[in-house]
Protein backbone atom coordinates (compact mmCIF):
# COMPACT_ATOMS: atom_id res chain seq x y z
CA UNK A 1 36.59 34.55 49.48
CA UNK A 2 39.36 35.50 46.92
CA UNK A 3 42.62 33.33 46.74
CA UNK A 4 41.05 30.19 47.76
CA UNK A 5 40.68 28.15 44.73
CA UNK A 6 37.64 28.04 43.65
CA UNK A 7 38.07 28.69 40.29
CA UNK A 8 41.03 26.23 39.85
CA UNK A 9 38.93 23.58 41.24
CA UNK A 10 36.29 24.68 38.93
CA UNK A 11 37.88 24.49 35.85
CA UNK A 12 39.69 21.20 37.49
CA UNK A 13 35.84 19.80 37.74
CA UNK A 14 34.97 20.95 33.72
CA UNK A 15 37.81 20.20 32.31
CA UNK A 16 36.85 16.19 33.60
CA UNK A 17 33.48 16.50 32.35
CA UNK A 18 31.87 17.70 35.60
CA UNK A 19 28.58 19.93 35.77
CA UNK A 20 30.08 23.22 37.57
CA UNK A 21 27.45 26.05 38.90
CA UNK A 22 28.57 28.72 40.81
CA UNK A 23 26.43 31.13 42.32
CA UNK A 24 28.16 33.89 40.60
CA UNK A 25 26.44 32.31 37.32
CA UNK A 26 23.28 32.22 38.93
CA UNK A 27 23.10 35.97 39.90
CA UNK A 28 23.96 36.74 36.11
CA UNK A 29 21.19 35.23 34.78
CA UNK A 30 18.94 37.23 36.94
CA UNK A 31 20.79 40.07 35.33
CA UNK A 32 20.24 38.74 31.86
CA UNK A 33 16.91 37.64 32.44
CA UNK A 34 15.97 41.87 33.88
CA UNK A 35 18.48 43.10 30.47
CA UNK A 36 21.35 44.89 32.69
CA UNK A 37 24.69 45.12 31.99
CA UNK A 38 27.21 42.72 33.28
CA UNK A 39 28.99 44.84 35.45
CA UNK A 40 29.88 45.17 39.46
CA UNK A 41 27.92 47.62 40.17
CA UNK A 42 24.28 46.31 38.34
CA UNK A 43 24.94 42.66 40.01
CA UNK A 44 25.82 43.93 43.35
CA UNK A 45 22.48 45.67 43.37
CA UNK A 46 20.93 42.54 41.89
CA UNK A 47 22.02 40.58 44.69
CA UNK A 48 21.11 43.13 48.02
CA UNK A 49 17.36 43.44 45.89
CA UNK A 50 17.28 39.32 45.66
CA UNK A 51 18.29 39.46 49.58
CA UNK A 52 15.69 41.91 50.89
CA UNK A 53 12.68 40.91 48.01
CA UNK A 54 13.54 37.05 48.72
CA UNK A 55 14.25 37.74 52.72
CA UNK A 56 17.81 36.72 53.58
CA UNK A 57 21.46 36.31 52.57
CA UNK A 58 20.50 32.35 51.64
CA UNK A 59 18.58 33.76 48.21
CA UNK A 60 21.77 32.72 46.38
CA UNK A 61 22.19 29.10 47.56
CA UNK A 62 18.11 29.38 46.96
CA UNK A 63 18.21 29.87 43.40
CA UNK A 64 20.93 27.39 42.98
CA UNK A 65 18.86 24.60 43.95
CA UNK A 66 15.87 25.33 42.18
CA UNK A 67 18.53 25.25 39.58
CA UNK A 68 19.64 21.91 39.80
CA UNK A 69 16.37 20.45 40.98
């Protein structure tokens, strides 16, 4: 959802020495971690494999928790 903020209230968060994820980060690790190039294209494709190898549009919330867990 562009324009609402996130990323102010992000940096907001950091900037008072609060842990910030964002599933954006998440998805390029995957791409780090299978060597493509950070680009629109290469994560967009990331993220429709994720969805239909990991069944469903939740793989990104997924990931984030066995991130923080």
């Amino acid at each position: 959802m562009p324009g609402a903020g996130k990323s102010t209230v992000a940096n907001y968060l950091r900037k008072n020495s609060f842990y910030v994820l964002s599933m954006g980060d998440i998805i390029k690790e995957k791409a780090l971690e299978l060597n493509l190039d950070l680009n629109d294209k290469n994560l967009g494709s990331l993220m429709i494999s994720l969805r239909e190898e990991k069944n469903g549009n939740g793989i990104d919330a997924k990931l984030m928790l066995e991130k923080i867990m």
